[in-house]
Protein backbone atom coordinates (compact mmCIF):
# COMPACT_ATOMS: atom_id res chain seq x y z
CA UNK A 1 170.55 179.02 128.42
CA UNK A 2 167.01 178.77 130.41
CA UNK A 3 165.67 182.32 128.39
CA UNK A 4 167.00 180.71 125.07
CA UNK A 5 164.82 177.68 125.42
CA UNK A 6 161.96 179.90 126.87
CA UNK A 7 162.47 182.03 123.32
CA UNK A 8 162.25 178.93 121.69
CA UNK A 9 159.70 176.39 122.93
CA UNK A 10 158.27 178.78 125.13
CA UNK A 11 155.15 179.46 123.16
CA UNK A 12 154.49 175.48 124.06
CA UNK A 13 153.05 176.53 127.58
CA UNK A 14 149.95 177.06 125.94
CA UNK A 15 149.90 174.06 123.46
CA UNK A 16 148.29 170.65 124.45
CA UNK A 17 150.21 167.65 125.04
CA UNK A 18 148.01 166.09 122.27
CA UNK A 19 149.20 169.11 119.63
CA UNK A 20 153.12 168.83 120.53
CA UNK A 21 152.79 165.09 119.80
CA UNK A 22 151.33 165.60 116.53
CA UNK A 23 153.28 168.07 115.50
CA UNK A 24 156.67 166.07 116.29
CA UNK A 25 155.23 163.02 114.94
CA UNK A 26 154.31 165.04 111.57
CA UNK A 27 158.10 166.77 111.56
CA UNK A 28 159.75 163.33 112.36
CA UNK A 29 157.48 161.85 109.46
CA UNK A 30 158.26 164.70 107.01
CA UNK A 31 161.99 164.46 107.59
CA UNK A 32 162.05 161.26 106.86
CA UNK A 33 160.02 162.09 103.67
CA UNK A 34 162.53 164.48 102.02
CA UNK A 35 165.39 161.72 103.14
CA UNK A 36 163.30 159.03 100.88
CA UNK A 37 162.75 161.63 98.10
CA UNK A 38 166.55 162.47 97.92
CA UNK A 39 167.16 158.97 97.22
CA UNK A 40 164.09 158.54 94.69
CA UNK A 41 162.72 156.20 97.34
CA UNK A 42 158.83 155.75 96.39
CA UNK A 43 157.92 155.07 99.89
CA UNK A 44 158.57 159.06 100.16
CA UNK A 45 154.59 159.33 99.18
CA UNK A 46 153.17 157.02 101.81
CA UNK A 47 155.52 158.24 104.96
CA UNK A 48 154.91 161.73 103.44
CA UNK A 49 150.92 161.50 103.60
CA UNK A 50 151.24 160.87 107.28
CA UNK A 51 152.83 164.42 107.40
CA UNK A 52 150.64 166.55 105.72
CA UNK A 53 147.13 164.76 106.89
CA UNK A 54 148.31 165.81 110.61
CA UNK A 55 150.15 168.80 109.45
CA UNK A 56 146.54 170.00 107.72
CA UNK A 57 144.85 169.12 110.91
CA UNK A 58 147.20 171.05 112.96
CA UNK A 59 147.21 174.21 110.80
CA UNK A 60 143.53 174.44 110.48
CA UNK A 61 143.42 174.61 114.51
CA UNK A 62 146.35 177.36 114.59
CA UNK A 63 143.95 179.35 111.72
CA UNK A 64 147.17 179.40 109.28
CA UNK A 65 145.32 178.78 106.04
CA UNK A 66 147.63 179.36 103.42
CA UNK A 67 150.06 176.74 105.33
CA UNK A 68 147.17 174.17 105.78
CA UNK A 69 146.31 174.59 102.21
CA UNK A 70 149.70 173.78 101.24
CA UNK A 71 149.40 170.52 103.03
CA UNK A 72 146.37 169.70 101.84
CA UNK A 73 148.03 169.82 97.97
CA UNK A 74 150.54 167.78 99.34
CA UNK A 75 148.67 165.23 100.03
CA UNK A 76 146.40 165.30 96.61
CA UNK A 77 149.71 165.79 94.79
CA UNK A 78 151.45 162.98 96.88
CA UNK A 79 148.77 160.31 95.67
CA UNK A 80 149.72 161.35 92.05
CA UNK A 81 153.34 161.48 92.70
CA UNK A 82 153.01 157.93 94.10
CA UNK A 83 151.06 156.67 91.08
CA UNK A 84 153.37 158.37 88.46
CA UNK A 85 156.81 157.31 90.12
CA UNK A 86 155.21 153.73 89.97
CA UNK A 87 154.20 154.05 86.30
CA UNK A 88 157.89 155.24 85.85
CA UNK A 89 159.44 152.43 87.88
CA UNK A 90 157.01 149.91 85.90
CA UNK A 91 158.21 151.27 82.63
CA UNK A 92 161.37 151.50 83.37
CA UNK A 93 161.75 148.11 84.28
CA UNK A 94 160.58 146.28 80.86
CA UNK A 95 163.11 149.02 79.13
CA UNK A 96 165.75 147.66 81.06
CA UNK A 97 164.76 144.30 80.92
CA UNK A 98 165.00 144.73 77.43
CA UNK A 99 168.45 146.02 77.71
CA UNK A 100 169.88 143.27 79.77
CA UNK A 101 170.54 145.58 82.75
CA UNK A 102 171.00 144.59 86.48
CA UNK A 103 168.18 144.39 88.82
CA UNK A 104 169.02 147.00 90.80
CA UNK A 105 168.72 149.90 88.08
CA UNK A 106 165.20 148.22 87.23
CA UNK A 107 163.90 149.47 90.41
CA UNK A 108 165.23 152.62 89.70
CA UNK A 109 162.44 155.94 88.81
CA UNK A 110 163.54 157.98 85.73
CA UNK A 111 164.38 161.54 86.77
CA UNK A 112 163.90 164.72 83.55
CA UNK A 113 164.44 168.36 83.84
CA UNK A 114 162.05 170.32 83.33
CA UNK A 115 160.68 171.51 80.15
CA UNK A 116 159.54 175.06 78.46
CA UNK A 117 156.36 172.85 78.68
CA UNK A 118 155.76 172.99 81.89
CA UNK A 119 156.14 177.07 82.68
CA UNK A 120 152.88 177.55 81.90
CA UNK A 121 151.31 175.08 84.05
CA UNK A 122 153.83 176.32 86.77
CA UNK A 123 152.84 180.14 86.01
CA UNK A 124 149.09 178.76 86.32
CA UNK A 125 149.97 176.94 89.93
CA UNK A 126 151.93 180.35 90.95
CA UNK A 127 149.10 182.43 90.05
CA UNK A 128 146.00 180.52 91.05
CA UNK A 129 148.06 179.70 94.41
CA UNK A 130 148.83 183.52 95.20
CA UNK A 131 145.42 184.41 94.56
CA UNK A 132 143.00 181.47 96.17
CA UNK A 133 145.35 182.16 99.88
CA UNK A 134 144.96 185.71 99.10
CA UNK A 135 141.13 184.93 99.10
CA UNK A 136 141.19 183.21 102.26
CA UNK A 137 143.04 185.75 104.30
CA UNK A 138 140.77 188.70 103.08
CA UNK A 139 138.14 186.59 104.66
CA UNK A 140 139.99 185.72 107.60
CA UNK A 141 137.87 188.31 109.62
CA UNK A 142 134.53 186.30 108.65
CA UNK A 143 136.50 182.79 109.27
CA UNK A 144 137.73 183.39 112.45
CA UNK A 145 134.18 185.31 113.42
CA UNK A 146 132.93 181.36 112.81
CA UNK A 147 131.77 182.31 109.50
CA UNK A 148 130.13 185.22 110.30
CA UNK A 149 130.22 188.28 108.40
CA UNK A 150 128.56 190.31 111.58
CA UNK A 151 130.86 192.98 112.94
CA UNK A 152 133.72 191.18 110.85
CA UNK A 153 135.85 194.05 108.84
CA UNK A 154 137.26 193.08 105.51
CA UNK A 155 140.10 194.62 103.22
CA UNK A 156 143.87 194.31 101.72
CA UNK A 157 144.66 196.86 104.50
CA UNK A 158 144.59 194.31 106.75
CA UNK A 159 147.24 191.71 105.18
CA UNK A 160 150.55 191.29 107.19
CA UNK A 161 153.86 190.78 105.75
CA UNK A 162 153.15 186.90 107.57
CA UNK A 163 150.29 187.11 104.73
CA UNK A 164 152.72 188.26 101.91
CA UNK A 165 155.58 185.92 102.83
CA UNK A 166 152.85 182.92 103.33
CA UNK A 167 151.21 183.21 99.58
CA UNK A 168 154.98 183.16 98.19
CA UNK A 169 155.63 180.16 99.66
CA UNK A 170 152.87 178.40 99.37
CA UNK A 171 153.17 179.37 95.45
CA UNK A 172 156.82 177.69 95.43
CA UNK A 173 156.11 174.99 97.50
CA UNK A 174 153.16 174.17 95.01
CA UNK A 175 155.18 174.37 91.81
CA UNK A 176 157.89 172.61 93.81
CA UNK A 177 155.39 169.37 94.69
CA UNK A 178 154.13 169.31 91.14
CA UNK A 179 157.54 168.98 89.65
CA UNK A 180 158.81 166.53 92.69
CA UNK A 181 155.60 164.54 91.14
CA UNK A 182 156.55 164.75 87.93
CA UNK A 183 160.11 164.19 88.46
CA UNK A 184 161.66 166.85 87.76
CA UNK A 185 165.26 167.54 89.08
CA UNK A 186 164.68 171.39 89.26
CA UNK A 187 161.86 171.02 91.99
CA UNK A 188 164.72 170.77 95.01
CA UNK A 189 165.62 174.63 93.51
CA UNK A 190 162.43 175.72 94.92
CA UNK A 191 162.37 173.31 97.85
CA UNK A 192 165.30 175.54 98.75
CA UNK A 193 164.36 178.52 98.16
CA UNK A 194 160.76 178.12 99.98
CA UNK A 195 161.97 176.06 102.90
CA UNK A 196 164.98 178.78 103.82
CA UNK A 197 161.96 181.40 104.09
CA UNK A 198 160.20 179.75 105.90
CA UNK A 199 162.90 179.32 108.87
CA UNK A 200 162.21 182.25 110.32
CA UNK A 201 158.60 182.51 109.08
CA UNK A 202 157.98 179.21 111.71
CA UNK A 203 159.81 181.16 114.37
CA UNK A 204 157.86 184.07 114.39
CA UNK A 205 154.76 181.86 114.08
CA UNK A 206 155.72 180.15 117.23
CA UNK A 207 156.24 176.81 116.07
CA UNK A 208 159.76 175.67 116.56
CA UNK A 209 159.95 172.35 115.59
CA UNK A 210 158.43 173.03 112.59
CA UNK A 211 160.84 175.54 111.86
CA UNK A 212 163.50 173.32 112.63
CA UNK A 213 162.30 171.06 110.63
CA UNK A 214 162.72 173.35 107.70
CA UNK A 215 166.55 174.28 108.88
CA UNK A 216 166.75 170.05 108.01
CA UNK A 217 164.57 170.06 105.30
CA UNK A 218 167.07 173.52 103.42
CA UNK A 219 170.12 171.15 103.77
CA UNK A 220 168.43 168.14 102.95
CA UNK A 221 167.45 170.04 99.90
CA UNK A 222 170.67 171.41 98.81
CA UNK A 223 172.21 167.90 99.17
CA UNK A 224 169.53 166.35 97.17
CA UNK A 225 169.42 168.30 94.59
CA UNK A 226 173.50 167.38 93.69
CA UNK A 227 172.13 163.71 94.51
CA UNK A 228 169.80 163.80 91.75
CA UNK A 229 172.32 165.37 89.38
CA UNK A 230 174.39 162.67 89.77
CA UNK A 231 171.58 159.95 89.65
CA UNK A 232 170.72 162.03 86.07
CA UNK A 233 173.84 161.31 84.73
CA UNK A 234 173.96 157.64 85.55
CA UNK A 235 171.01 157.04 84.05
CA UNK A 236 171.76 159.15 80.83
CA UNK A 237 174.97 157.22 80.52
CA UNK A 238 173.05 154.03 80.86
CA UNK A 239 170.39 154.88 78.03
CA UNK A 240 173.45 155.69 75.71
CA UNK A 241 175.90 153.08 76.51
């Protein structure tokens, strides 16, 4: 039992009582996130911006770029999220209103799938995603020389399969945040998808509450993503009642 938890949290010998907090605090907040998104709970913006702001903080001390620019899209794309679901929950209201319907489905924001529409700005996300952390880990030599190109060697050569692995999911994590923000019902497909990779990605990292916070954040997934299916056809029975 002792060498288990050394091969887990072992790695946190080195850490800093101030990091460990942080990082728990930012798992504990983005936990509580995905909960609030499964449920099309609008406070899932706010709680989540707590998350990524440390979570960016965090990842630009371990020097894991592609992660920390994930988190710092999460927290531009929360802000938009947060204003469109509000617009949606606004709009939806008067409709109702209109309609004579209870209070309670007033409140609630209007989930769509997605459209042929938006492939190409998801192909655009994928692409510009894959190739702006692909940038920043050629020039991880220079970045981690303190932005120094002296002695600092460059080339593909020198990408990892942690560098491969990291601009896929930061790709479907992107596409996945844009289409959470635009309320789309497929984005908990890639939530899936992107979190189960990165399981063992974490590990190997040496951050194990993170990665156990994406073993939550997979099932949490897969359950919201039948939760939203079945909000979907509530409120398409509702619009043609």
């Amino acid at each position: 039992m002792a060498g288990l938890f050394d091969w887990l949290f072992g790695q946190y010998a080195d850490y800093s009582t101030l990091f460990i907090g942080l990082e728990l605090i930012a798992v504990i907040f983005g936990v509580a996130s995905v909960l609030l998104a499964r449920k099309t709970n609008i406070l899932v913006f706010p709680i989540g911006l707590v998350s990524t702001a440390i979570f960016v903080y965090l990842l630009w001390k371990w020097q894991l770029f592609g992660d920390m620019f994930i988190n710092a899209y999460y927290t531009v794309m929360s802000i938009y999220g947060w204003i469109n679901w509000s617009k949606s929950k606004v709009s939806h209201g008067s409709q109702q209103s209109d309609q004579q319907l209870n209070e309670s489905s007033q409140a609630e924001v209007q989930i769509e799938h997605i459209q042929s529409s938006d492939a190409p700005i998801m192909a655009v996300l994928a692409a510009a995603t894959v190739a702006f952390v692909a940038l920043i880990y050629y020039f991880r030599p220079v970045i981690n020389n303190n932005f120094s190109f002296d002695g600092a060697v460059l080339g593909v050569h020198l990408f990892t399969w942690v560098d491969y692995t990291d601009m896929l999911t930061t790709a479907l994590f992107l596409m996945a945040m844009w289409l959470m923000a635009s309320r789309k019902i497929e984005h908990w497909l890639l939530w899936i998808v992107a979190d189960a990779i990165s399981v063992p990605l974490y590990f190997y990292k040496g951050l194990t509450f993170t990665a156990l916070q994406y073993v939550v954040f997979t099932f949490i997934a897969i359950w919201a993503y039948y939760e939203w299916q079945r909000r979907y056809r509530i409120q398409f029975n509702a619009a043609y009642a």
